[in-house]
N, C-alpha and C. Protein backbone atom coordinates (compact mmCIF):
# COMPACT_ATOMS: atom_id res chain seq x y z
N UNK A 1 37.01 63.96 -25.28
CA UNK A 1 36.29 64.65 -26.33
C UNK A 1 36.04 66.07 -25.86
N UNK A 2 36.34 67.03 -26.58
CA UNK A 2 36.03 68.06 -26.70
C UNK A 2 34.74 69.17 -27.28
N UNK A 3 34.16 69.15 -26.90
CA UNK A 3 32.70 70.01 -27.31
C UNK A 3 32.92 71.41 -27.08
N UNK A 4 33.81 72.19 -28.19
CA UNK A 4 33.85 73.50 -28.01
C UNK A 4 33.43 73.80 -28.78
N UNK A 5 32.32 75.49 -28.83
CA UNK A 5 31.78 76.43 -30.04
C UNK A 5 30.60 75.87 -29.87
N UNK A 6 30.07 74.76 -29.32
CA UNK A 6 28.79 74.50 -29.03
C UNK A 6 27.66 75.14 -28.48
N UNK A 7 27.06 76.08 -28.49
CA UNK A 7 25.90 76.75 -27.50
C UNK A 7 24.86 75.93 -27.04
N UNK A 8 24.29 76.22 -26.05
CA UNK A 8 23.44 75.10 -24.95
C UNK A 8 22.14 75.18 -26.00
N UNK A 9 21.38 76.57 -26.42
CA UNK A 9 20.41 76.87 -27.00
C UNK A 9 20.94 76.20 -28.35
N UNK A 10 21.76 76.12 -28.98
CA UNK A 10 21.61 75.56 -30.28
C UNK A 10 21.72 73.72 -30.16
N UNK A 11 22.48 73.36 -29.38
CA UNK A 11 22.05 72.19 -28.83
C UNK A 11 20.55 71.78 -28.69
N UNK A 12 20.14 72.34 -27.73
CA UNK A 12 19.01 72.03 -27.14
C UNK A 12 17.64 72.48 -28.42
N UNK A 13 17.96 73.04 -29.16
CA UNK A 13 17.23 73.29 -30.51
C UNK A 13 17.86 72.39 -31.84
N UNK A 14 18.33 71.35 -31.88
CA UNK A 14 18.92 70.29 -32.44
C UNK A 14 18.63 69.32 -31.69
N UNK A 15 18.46 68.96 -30.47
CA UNK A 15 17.77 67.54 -29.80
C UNK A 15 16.44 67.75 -30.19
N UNK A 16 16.01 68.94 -30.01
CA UNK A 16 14.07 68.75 -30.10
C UNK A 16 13.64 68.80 -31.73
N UNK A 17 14.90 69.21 -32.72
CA UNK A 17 14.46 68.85 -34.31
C UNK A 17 14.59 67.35 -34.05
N UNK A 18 15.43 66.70 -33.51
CA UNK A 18 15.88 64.86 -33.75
C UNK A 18 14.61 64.61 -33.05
N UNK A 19 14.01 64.68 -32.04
CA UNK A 19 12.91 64.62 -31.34
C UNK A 19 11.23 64.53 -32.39
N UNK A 20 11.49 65.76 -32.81
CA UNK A 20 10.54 65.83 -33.65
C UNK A 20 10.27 65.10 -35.25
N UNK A 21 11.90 64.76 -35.71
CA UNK A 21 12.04 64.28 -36.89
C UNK A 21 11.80 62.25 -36.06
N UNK A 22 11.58 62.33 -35.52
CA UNK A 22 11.93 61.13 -34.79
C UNK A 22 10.39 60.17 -34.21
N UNK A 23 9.37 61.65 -33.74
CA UNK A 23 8.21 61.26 -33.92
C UNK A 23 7.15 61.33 -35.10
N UNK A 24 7.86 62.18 -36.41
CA UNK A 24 7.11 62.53 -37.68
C UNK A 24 7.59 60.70 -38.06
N UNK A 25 8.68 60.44 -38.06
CA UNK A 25 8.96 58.65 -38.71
C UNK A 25 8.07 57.66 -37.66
N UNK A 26 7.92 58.04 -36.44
CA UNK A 26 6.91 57.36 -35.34
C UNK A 26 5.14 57.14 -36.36
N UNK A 27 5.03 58.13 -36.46
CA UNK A 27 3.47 58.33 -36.98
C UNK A 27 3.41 57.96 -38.10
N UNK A 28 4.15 58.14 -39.19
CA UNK A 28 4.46 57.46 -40.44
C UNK A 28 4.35 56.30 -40.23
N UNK A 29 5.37 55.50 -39.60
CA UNK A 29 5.70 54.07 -39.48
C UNK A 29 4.23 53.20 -39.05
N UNK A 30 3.54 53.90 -38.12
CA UNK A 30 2.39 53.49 -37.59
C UNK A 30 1.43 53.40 -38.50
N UNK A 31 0.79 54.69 -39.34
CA UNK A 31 0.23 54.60 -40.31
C UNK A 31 0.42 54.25 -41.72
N UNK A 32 1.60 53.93 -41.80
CA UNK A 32 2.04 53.08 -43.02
C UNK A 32 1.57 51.50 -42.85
N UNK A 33 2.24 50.95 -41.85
CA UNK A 33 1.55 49.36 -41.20
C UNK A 33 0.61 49.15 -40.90
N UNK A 34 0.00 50.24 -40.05
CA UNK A 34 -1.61 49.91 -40.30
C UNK A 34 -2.27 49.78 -41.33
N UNK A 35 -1.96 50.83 -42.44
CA UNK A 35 -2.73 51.03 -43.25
C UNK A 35 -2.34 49.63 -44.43
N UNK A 36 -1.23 48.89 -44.21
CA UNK A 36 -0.66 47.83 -44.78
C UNK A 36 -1.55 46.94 -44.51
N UNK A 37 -1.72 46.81 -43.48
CA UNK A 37 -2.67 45.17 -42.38
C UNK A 37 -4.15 45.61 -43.25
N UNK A 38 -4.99 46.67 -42.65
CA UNK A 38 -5.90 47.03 -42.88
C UNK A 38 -6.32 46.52 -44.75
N UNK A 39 -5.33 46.81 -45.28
CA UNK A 39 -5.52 46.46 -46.86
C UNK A 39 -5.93 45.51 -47.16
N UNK A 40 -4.61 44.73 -46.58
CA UNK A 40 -4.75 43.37 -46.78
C UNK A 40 -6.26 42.29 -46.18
N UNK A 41 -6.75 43.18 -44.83
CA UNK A 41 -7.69 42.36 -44.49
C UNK A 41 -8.96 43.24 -44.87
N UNK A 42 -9.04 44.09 -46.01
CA UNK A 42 -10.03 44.33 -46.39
C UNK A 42 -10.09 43.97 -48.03
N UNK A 43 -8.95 43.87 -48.82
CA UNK A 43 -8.71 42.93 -49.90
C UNK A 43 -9.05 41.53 -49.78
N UNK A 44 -9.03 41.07 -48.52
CA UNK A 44 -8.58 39.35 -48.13
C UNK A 44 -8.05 38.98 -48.99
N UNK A 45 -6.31 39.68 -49.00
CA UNK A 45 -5.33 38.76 -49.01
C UNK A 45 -4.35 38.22 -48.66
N UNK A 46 -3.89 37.10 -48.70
CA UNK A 46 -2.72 36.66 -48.06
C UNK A 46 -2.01 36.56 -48.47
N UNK A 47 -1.19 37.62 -48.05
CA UNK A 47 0.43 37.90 -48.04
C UNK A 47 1.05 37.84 -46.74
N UNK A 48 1.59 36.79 -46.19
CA UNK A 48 2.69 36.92 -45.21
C UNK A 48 3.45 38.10 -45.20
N UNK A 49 4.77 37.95 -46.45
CA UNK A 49 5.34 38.78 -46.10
C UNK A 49 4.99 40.40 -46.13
N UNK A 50 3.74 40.62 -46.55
CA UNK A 50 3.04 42.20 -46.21
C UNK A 50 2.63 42.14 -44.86
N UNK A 51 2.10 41.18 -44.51
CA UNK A 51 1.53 41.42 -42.98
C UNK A 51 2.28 41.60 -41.97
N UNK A 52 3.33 41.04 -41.86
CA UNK A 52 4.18 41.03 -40.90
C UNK A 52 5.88 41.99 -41.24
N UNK A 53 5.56 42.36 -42.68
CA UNK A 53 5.95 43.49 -42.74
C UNK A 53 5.42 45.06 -42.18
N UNK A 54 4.41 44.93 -42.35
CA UNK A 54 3.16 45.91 -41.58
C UNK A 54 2.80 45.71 -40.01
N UNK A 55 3.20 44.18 -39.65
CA UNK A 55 2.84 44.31 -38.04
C UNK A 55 4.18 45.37 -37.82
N UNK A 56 5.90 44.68 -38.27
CA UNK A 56 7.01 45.26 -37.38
C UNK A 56 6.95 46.83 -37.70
N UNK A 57 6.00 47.28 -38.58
CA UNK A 57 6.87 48.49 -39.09
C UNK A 57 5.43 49.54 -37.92
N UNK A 58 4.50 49.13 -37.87
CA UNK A 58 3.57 49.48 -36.72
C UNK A 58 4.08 49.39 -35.82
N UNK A 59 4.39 48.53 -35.28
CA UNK A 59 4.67 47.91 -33.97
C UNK A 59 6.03 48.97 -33.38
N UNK A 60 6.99 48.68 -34.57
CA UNK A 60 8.21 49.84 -34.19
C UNK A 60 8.04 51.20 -33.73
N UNK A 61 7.10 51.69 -35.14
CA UNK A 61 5.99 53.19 -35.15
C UNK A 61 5.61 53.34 -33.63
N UNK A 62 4.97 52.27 -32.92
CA UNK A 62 4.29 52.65 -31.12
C UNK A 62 5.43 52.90 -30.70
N UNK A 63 6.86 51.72 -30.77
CA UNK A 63 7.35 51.68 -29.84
C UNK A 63 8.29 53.22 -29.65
N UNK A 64 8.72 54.03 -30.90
CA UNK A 64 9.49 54.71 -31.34
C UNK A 64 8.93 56.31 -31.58
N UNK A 65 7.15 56.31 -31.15
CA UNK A 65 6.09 57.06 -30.64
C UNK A 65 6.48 57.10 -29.03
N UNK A 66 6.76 56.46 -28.30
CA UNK A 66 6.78 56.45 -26.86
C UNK A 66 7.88 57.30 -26.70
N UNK A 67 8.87 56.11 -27.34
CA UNK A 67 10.22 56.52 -26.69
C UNK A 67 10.19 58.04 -27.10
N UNK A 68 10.12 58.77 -28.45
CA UNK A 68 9.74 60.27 -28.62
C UNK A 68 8.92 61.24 -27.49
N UNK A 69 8.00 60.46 -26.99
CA UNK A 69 7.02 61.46 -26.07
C UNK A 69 8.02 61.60 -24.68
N UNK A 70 8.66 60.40 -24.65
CA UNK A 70 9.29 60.06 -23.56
C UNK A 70 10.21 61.71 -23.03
N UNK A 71 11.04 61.27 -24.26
CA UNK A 71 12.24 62.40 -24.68
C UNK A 71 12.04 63.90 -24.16
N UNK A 72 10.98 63.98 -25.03
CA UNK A 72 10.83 65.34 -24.98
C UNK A 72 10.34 65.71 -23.67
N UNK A 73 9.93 65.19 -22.82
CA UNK A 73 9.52 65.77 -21.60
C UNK A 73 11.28 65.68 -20.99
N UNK A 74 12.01 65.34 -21.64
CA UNK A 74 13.36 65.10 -20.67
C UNK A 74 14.43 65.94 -21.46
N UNK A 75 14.23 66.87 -22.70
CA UNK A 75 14.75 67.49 -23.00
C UNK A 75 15.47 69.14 -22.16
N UNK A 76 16.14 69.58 -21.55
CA UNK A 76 16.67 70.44 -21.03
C UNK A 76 18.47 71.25 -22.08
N UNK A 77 18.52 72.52 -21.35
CA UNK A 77 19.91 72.87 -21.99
C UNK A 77 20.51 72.11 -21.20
N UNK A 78 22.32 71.79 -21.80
CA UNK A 78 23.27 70.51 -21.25
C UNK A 78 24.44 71.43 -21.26
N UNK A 79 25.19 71.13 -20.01
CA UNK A 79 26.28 71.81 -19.79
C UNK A 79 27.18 70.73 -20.70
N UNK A 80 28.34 70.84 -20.77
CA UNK A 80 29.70 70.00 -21.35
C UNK A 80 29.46 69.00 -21.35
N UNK A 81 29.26 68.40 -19.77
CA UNK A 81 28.96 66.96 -19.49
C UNK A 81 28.18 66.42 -19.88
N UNK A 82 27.09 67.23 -20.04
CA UNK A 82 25.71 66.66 -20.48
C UNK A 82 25.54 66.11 -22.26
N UNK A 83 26.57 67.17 -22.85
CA UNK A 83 26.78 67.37 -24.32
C UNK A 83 27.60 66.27 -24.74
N UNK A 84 28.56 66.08 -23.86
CA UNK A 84 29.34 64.66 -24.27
C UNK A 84 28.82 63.22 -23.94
N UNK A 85 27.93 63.16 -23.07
CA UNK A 85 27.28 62.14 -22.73
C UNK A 85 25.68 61.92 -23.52
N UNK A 86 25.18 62.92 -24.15
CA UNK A 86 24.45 62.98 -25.04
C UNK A 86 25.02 62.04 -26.60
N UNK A 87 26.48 62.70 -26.80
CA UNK A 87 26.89 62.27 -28.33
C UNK A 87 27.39 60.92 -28.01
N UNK A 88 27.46 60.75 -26.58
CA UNK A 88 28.04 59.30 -26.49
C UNK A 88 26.61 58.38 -26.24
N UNK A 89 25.92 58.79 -25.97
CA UNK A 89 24.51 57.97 -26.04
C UNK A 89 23.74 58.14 -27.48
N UNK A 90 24.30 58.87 -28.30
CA UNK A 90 23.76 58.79 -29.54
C UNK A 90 24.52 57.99 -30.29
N UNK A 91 26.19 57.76 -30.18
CA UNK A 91 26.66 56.85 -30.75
C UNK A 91 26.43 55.65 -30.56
N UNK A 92 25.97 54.81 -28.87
CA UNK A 92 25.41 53.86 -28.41
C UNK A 92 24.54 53.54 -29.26
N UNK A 93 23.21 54.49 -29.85
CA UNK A 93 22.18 54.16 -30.40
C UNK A 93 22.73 54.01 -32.05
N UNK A 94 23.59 54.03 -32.58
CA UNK A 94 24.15 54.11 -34.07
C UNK A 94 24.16 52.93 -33.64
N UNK A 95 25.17 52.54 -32.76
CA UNK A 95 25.47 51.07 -33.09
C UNK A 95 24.08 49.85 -32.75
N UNK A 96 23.45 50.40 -31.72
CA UNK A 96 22.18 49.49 -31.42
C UNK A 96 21.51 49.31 -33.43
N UNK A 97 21.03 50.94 -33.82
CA UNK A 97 20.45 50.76 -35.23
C UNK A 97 21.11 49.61 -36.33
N UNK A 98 22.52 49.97 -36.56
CA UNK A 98 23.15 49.00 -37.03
C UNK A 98 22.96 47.36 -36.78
N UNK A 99 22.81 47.09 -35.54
CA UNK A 99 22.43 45.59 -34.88
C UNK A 99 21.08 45.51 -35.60
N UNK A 100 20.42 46.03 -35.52
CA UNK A 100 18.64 46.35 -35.75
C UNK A 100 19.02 45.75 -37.17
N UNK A 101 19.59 46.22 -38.36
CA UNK A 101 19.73 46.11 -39.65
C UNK A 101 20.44 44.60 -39.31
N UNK A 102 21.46 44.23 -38.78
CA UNK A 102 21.89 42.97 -38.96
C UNK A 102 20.79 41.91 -38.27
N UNK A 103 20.18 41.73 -37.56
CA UNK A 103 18.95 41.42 -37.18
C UNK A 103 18.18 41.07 -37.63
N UNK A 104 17.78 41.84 -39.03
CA UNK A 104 16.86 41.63 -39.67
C UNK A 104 16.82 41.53 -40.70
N UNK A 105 18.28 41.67 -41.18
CA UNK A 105 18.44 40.74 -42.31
C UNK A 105 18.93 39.47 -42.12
N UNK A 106 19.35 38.87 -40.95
CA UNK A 106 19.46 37.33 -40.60
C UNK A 106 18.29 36.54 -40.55
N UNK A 107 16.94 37.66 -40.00
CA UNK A 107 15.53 36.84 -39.95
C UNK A 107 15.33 36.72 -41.58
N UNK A 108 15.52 37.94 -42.54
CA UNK A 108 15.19 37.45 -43.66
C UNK A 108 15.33 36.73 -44.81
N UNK A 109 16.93 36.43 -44.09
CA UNK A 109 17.82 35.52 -44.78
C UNK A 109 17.37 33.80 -44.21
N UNK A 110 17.53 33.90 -43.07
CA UNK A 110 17.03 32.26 -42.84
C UNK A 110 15.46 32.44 -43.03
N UNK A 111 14.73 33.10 -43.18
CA UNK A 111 13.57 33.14 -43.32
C UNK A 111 13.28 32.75 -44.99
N UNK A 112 13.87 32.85 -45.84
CA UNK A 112 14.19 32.34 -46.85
C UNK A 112 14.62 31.26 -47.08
N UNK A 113 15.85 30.90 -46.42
CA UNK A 113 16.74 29.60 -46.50
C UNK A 113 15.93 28.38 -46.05
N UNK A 114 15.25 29.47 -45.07
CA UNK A 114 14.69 27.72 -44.76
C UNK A 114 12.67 27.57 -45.21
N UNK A 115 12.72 27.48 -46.35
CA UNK A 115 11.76 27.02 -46.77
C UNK A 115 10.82 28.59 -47.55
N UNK A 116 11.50 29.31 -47.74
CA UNK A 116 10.30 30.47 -48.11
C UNK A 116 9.45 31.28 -47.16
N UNK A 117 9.54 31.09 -46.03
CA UNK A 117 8.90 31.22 -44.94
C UNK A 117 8.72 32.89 -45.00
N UNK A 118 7.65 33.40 -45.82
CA UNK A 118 7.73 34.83 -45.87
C UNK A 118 7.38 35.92 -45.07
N UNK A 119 6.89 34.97 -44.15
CA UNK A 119 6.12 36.10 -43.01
C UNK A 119 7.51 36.58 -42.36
N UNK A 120 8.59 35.67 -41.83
CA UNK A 120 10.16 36.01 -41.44
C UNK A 120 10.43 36.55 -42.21
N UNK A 121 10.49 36.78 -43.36
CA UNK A 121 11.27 37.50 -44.24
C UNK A 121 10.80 39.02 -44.47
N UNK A 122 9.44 38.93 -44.43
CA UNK A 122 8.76 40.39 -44.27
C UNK A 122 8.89 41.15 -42.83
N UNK A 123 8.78 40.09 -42.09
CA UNK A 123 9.43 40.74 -40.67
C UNK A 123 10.86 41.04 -40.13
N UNK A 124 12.02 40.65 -41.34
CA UNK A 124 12.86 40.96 -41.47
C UNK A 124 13.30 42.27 -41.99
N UNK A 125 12.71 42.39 -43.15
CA UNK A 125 12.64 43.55 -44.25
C UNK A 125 12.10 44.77 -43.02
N UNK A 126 10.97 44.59 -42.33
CA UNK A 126 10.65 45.24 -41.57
C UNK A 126 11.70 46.13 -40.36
N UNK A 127 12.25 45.22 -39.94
CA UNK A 127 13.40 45.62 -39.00
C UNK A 127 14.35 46.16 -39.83
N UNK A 128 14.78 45.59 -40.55
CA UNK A 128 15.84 46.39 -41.56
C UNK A 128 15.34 48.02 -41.67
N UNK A 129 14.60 47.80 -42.55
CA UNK A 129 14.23 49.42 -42.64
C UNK A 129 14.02 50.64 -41.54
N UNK A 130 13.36 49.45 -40.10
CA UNK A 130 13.21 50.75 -39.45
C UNK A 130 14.73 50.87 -38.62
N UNK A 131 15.68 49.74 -38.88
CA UNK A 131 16.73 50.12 -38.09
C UNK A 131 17.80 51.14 -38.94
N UNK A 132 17.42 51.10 -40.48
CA UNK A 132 18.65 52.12 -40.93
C UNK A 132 17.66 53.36 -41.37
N UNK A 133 16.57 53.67 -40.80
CA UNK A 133 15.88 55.02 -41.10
C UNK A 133 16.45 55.76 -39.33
N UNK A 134 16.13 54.63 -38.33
CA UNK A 134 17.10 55.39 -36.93
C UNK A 134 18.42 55.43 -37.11
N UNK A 135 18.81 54.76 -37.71
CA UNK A 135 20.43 55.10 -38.05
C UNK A 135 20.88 56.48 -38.69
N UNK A 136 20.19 57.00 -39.78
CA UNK A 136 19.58 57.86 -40.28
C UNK A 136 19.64 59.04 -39.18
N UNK A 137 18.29 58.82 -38.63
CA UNK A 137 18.09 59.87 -37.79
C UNK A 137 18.91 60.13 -36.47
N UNK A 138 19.59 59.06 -35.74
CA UNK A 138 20.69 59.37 -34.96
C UNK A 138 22.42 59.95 -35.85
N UNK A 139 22.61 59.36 -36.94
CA UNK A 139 23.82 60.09 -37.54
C UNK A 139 23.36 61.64 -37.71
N UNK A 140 21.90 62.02 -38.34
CA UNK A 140 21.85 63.52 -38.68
C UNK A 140 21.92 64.32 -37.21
N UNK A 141 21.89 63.62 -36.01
CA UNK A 141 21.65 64.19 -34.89
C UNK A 141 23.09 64.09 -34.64
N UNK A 142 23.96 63.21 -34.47
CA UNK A 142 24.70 63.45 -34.40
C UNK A 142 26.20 64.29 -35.39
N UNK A 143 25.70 64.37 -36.19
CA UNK A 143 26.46 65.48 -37.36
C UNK A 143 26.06 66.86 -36.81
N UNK A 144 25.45 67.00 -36.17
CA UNK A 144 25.48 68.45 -35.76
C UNK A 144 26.11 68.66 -34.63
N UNK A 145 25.95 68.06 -33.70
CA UNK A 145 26.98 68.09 -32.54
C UNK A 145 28.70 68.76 -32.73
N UNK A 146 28.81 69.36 -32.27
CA UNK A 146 30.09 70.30 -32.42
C UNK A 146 30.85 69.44 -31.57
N UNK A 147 32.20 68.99 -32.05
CA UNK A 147 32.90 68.41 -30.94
C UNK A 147 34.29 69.22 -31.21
C-alpha cells in the first residue's frame, strides 16, 4: 500500500477529528442509556427490552469513553509506516464493528426465537447500533486516509 500526498499534520488532524467524533458518540451513548434506565425506574416500568437496551448502549458509551481518552494521549504525527499501520488497524476495527452488528443481531434473533425473551433482544438491538455507528465512524476515518 501506498500512502502518497498524505501530510503528517493533516493526518494527525483527521485522527484527533475520529478521536473527538468518537468521544462526542461516547457521551451520547452514556447519556442516552442512562437517561433510558433512569426513566424507566422513575416511571416504574418494566420494559426488558428498554433496560437492557439502555444498560448495552451505556455500558458501550464507558467502554468507548476510555478507549477515546486512551487514544488521544497516544495520538502523535506518523511517518509512512505509521500511516499504513494506522489504516490497517482501522480496517481491523471495520471488521471487529461489523462482527459487533452480527452479534447482536444473533442475540436478538434467538432472543426472540426462543420465547420472546426481550431483555436479549434489547440487548441485541443495543449492540447492533453501537456496532454500525463505529463502523460509521471508523469508515469516515478511514475515507480520508490518502492511499
Amino acid at each position: 500500500m501506498q500512502l502518497t500526498g498524505q501530510w503528517a499534520d493533516s493526518l494527525l488532524a483527521l485522527e484527533r477529528l475520529h478521536i473527538l467524533k468518537l468521544t462526542v458518540w461516547a457521551a451520547t451513548s452514556i447519556l442516552v442509556g442512562s437517561a433510558l434506565i433512569a426513566a424507566l425506574k422513575v416511571r416504574r416500568t418494566d420494559s426488558p427490552l428498554l433496560l437492557h437496551f439502555g444498560i448495552q448502549t451505556a455500558a458501550w458509551g464507558a467502554v468507548d469513553l476510555v478507549i477515546a481518552l486512551w487514544a488521544r494521549t497516544a495520538v502523535e504525527l506518523r511517518d509512512r509506516d505509521a500511516a499504513v499501520a494506522l489504516d490497517q488497524f482501522i480496517w481491523f476495527n471495520v471488521g471487529l464493528d461489523v462482527g459487533y452488528v452480527l452479534v447482536g443481531a444473533t442475540l436478538a434473533l434467538c432472543g426472540w426465537a426462543l420465547g420472546r425473551r426481550l431483555g436479549l433482544v434489547g440487548a441485541g438491538i443495543g449492540v447492533m447500533v453501537q456496532g454500525l455507528a463505529l463502523s460509521v465512524l471508523d469508515l469516515q476515518l478511514s475515507a480520508g486516509i490518502v492511499r
